[in-house]
Protein backbone atom coordinates (compact mmCIF):
# COMPACT_ATOMS: atom_id res chain seq x y z
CA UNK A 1 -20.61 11.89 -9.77
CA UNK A 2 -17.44 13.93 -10.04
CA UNK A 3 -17.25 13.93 -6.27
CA UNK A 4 -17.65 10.27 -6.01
CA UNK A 5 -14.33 9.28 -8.12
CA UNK A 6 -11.89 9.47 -5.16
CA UNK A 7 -13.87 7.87 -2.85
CA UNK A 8 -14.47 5.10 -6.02
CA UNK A 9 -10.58 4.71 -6.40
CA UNK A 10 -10.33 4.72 -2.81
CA UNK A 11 -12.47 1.74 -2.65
CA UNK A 12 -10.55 0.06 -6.18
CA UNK A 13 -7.57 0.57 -4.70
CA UNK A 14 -8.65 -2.21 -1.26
CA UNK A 15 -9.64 -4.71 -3.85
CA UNK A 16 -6.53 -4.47 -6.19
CA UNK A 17 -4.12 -4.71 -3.08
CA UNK A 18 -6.49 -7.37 -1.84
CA UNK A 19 -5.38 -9.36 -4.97
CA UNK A 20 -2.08 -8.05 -4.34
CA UNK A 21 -1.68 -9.40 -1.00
CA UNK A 22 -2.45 -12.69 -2.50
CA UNK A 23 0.32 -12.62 -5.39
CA UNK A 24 2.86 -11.02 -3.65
CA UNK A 25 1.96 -13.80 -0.11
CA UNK A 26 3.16 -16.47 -2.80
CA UNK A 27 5.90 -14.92 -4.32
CA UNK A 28 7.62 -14.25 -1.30
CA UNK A 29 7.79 -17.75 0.25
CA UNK A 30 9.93 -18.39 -3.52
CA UNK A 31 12.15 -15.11 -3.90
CA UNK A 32 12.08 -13.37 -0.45
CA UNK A 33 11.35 -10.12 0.72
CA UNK A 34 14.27 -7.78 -0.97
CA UNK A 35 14.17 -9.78 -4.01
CA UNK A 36 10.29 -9.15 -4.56
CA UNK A 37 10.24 -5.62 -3.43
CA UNK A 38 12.80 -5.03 -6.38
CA UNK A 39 11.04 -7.05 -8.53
CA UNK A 40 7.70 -5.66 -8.34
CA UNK A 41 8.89 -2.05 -8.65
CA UNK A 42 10.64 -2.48 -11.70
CA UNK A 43 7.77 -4.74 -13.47
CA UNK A 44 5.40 -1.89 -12.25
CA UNK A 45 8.11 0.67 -14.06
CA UNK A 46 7.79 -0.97 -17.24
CA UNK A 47 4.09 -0.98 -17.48
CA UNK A 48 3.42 2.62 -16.35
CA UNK A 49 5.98 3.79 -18.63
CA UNK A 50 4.60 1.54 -21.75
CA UNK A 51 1.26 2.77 -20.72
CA UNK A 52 2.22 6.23 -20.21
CA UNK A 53 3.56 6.33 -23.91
CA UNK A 54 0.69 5.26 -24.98
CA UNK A 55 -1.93 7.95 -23.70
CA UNK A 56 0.30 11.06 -23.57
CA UNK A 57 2.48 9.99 -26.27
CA UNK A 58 5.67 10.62 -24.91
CA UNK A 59 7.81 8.50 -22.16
CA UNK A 60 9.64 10.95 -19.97
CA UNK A 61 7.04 12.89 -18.04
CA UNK A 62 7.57 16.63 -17.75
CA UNK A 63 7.58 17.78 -13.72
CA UNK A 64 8.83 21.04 -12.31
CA UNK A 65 11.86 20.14 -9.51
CA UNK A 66 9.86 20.85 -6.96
CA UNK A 67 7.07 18.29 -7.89
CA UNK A 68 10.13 15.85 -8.54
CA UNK A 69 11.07 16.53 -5.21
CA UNK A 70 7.90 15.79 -3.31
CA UNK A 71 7.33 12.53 -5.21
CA UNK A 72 10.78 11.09 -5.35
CA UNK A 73 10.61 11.53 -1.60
CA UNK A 74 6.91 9.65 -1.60
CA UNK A 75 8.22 7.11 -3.73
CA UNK A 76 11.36 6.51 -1.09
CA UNK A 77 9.30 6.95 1.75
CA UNK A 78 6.22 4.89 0.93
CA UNK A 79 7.40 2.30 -1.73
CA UNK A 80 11.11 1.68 -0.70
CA UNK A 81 11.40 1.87 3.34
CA UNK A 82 7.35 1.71 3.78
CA UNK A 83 6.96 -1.59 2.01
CA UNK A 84 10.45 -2.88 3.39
CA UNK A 85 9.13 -1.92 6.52
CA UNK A 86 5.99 -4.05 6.10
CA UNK A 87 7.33 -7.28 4.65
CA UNK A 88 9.79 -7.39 7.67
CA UNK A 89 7.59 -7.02 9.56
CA UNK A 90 5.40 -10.00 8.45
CA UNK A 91 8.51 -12.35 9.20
CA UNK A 92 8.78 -10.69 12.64
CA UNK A 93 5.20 -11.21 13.84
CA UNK A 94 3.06 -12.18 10.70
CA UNK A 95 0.93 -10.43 8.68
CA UNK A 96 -2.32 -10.94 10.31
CA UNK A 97 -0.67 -8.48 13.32
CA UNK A 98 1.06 -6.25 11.03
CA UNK A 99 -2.14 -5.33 9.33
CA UNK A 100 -4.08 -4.70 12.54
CA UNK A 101 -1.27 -2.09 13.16
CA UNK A 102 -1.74 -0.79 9.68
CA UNK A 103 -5.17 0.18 9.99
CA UNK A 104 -3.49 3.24 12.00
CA UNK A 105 -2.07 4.61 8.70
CA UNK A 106 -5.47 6.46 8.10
CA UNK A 107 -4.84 8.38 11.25
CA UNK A 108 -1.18 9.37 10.17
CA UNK A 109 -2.79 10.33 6.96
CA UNK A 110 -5.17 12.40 8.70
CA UNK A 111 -3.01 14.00 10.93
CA UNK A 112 0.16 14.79 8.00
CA UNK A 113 -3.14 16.37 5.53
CA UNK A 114 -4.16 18.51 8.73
CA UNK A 115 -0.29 19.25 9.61
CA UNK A 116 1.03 19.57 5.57
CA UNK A 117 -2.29 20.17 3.68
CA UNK A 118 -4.85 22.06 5.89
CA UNK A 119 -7.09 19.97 5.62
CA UNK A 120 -10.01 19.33 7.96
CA UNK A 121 -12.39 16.52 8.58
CA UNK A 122 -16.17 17.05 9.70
CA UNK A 123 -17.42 15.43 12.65
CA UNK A 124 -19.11 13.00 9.48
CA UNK A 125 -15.99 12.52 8.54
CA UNK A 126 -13.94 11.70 11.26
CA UNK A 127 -17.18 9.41 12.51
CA UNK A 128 -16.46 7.86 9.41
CA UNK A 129 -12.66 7.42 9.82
CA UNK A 130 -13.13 6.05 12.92
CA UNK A 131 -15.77 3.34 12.28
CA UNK A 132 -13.56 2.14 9.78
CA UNK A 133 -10.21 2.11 11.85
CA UNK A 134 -12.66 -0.05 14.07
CA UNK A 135 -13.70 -2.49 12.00
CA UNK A 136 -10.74 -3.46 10.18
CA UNK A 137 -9.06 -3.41 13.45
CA UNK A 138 -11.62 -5.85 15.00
CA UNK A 139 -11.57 -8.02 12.06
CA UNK A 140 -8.06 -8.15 12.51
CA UNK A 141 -7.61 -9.31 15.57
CA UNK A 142 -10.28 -11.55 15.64
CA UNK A 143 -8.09 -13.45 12.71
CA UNK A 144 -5.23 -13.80 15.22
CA UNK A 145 -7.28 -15.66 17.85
CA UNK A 146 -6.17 -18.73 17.45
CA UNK A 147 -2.44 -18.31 17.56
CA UNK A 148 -0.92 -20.49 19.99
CA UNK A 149 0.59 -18.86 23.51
CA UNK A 150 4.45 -18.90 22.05
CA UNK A 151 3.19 -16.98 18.64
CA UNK A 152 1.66 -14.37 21.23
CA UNK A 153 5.42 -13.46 22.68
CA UNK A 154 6.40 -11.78 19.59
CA UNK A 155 9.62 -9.36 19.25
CA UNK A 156 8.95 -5.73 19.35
CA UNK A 157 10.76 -4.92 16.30
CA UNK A 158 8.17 -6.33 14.30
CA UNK A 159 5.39 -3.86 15.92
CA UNK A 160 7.73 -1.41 15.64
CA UNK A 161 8.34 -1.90 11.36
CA UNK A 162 4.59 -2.18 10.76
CA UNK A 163 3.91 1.14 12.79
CA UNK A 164 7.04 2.62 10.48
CA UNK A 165 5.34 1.17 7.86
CA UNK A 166 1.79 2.54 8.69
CA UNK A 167 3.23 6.02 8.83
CA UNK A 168 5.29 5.55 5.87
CA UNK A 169 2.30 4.39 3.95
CA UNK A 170 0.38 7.39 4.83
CA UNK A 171 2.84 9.86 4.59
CA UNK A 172 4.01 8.54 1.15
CA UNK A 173 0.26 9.49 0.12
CA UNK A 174 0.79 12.91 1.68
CA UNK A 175 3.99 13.76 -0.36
CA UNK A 176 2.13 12.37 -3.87
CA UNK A 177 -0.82 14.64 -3.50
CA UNK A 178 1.62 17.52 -2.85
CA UNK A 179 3.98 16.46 -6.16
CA UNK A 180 0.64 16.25 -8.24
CA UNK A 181 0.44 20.20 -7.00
CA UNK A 182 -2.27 20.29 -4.77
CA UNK A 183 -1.37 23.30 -2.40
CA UNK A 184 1.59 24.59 -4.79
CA UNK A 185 -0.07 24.87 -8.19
CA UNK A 186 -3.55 25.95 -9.90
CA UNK A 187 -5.83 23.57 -10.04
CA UNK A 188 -5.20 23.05 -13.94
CA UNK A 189 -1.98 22.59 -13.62
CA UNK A 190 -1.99 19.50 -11.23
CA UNK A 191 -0.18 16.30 -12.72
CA UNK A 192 -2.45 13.73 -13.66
CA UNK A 193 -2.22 10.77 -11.03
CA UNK A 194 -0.25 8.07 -14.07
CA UNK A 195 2.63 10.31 -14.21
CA UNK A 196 3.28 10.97 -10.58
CA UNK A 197 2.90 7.14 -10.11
CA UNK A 198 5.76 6.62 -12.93
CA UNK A 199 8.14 9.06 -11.34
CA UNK A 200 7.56 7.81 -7.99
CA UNK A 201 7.83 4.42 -8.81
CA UNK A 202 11.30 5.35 -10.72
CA UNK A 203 12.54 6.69 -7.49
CA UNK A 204 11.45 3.90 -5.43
CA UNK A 205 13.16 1.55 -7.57
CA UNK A 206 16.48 3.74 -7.34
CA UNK A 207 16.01 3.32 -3.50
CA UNK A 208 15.40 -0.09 -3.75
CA UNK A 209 18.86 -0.64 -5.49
CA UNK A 210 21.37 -0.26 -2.60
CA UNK A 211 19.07 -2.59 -0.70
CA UNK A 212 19.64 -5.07 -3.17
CA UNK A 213 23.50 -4.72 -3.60
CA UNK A 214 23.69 -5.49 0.05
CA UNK A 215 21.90 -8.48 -0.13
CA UNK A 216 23.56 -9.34 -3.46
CA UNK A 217 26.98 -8.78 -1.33
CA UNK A 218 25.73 -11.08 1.83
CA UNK A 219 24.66 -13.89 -0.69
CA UNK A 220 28.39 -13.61 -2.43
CA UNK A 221 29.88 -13.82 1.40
CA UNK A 222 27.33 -17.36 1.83
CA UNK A 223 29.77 -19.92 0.45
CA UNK A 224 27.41 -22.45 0.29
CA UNK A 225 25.19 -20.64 -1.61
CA UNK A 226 25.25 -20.95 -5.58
CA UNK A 227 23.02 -20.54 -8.62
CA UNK A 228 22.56 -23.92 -8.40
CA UNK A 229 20.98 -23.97 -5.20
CA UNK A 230 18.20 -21.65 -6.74
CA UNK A 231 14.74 -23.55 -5.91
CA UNK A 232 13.10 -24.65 -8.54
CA UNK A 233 10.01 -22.49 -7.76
CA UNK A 234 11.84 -19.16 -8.48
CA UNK A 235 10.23 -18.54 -11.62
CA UNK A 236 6.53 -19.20 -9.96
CA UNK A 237 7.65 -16.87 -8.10
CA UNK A 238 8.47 -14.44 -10.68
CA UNK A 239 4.80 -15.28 -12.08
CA UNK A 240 3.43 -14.65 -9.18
CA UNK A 241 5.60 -10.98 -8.27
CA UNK A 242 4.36 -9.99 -12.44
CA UNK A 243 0.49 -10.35 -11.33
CA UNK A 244 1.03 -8.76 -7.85
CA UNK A 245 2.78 -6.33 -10.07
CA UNK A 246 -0.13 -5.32 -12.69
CA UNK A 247 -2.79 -5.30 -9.61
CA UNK A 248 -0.72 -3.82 -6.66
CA UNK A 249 2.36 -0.99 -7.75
CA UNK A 250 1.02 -0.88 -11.51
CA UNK A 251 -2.96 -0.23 -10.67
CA UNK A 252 -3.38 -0.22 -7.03
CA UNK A 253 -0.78 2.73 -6.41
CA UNK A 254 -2.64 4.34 -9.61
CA UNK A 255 -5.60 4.34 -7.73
CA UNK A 256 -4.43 5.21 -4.54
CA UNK A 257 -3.05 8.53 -6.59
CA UNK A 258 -6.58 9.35 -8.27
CA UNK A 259 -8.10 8.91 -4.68
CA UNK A 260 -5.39 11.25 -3.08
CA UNK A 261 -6.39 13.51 -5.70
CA UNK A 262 -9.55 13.59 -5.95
CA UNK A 263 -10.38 13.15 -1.84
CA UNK A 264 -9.03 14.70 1.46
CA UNK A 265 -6.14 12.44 2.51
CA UNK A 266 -7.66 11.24 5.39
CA UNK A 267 -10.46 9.64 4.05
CA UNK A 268 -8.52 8.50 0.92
CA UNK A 269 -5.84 6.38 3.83
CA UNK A 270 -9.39 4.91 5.03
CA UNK A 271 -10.74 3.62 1.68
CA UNK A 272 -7.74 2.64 0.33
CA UNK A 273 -7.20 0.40 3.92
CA UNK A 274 -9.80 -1.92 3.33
CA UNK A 275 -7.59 -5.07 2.00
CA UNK A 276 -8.11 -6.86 5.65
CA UNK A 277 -11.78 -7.11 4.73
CA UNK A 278 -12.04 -7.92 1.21
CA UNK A 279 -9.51 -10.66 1.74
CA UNK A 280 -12.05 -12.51 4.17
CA UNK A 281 -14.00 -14.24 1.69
CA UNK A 282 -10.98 -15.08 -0.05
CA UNK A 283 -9.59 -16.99 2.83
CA UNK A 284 -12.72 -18.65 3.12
CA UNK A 285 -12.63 -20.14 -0.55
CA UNK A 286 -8.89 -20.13 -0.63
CA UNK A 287 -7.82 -21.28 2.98
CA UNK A 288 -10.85 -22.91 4.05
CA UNK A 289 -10.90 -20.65 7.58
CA UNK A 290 -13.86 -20.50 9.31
CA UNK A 291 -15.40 -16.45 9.74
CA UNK A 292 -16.69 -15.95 12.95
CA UNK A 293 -19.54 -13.40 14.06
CA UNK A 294 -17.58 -11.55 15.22
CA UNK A 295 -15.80 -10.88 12.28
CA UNK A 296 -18.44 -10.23 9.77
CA UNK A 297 -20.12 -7.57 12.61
CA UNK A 298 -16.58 -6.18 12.03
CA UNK A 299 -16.76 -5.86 8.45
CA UNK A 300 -20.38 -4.20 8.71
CA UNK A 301 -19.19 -1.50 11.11
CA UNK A 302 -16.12 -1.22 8.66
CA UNK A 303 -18.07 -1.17 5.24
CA UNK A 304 -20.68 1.57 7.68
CA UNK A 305 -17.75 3.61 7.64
CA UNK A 306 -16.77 3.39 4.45
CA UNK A 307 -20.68 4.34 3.48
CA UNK A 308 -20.28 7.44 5.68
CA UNK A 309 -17.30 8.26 4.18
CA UNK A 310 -18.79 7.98 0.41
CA UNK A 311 -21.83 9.74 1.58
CA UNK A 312 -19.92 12.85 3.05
CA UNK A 313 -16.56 12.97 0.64
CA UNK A 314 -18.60 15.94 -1.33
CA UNK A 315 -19.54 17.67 1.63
């Protein structure tokens, strides 16, 4: 079973940032995009320190600087401009389209573990990879179908901030696995997944605080906005960034970390990518849309590559 936990997390981590997707969808139509990012970073602070306390009894983790190095970069790269990246994008041309051009993070991941890590992928493997790439991809774009013609004539900035963010996503992974020591340190000495996610969330949110000066600064130079022009659905919207908090930056990045760890990045990217799916039957109870066939045969050739992936991560 030990060789099954990162492919596990792998798989926890989809179905936490499918619930995450779902929080954070809501909170952002009430605070907006820099706003939330902020937000969620520093609830997801607070609970891995408090919860960090608690199991290794002491709040400031110990690192060496080179392992503060690698993750204060992951936590810049992949939390801050990754995730700033991706909600931009959504504005620019929706999230249904930026996720079909984030299912090519597990192919950045594979090619930084090769470049960084040396790792390699069997021909299982990579079969693996692949099928899943595929079938998130086709599920995807089958969910953008019925967009109308002007919806179609998007701006390229927004492709070009989800592919930023794809990359970012995946090489934020990279950086984590080599701040937890993999590749610089004995195996007993790597960091235990909880405390690299605390330090690199602390770094993302120190990235995240000139972003939010210079909004802070362009609200000040709005005259006609004022505190009490604040809708009244702000703190639903708070509600709603605290439980995309717990289940995406608190949990899911926790996750993400013990798959890193625990599995080649490559196939980590592709487990942890499986949100498009999992949110399917959720937007059949929640948003009453009708599935196709051709997305479930999608999702099988998807969840097929996920089964190669489990079947082979020990290999």
């Amino acid at each position: 079973m030990e060789s099954y936990i990162g492919p596990l997390a792998g798989l926890a981590t989809s179905a936490l940032w499918t619930a995450t997707s779902l929080f954070f969808s809501a909170a952002a139509r009430r605070l907006g995009v820099t706003v939330l990012n902020a937000l969620r970073i520093s609830m997801a602070i607070l609970l891995l320190a408090t919860t960090h306390r608690l199991f290794n009894g002491f709040w400031i983790p110990s690192a060496s600087a080179t392992q503060v190095f690698y993750l204060a970069f992951s936590g810049l790269v992949g939390l801050t401009i990754g995730d700033q990246a991706l909600f931009t994008a959504f504005v620019h041309i929706g999230p249904r389209r930026a996720m079909l051009i984030m299912t090519t993070s597990p192919l950045w991941a594979a090619l930084f573990g090769w470049l960084a890590m040396d790792e390699t992928l069997g021909i299982g493997s990579s079969l693996g990879i692949a099928m899943t790439v595929l079938g998130v991809a086709w599920v995807v774009r089958e969910r953008q179908s019925n967009d109308t013609k002007n919806q179609k004539n998007v701006h390229m900035r927004g492709y070009v901030l989800a592919l930023l963010a794809a990359a970012c996503q995946a090489g934020g992974l990279m950086l984590s696995k080599k701040g937890m020591g993999h590749g610089l340190l004995p195996a007993d000495e790597i960091m235990a997944p909880q405390t690299a996610t605390l330090i690199r969330m602390v770094f993302a949110g120190c990235g995240m605080a000139p972003l939010v000066l210079l909004r802070s600064y362009r609200k000040r130079g709005d005259q006609g906005c004022t505190q009490a022009d604040r809708p009244s659905s702000f703190y639903a919207g708070v509600a709603f960034a605290f439980g995309g908090a717990v289940v995406g930056p608190f949990l899911g990045v926790w996750m993400s970390l013990v798959a890193a760890d625990r599995a080649p990045v490559g196939v980590a990217q592709s487990l942890c990518s499986l949100a498009p799916i999992f949110i399917l039957p959720f937007a059949v109870w929640i948003h009453k849309e009708r599935i196709s066939a051709r997305a479930v045969m999608g999702a099988v050739i998807a969840v097929s590559g996920t089964f190669v992936l489990f079947l082979l991560s020990g290999s």
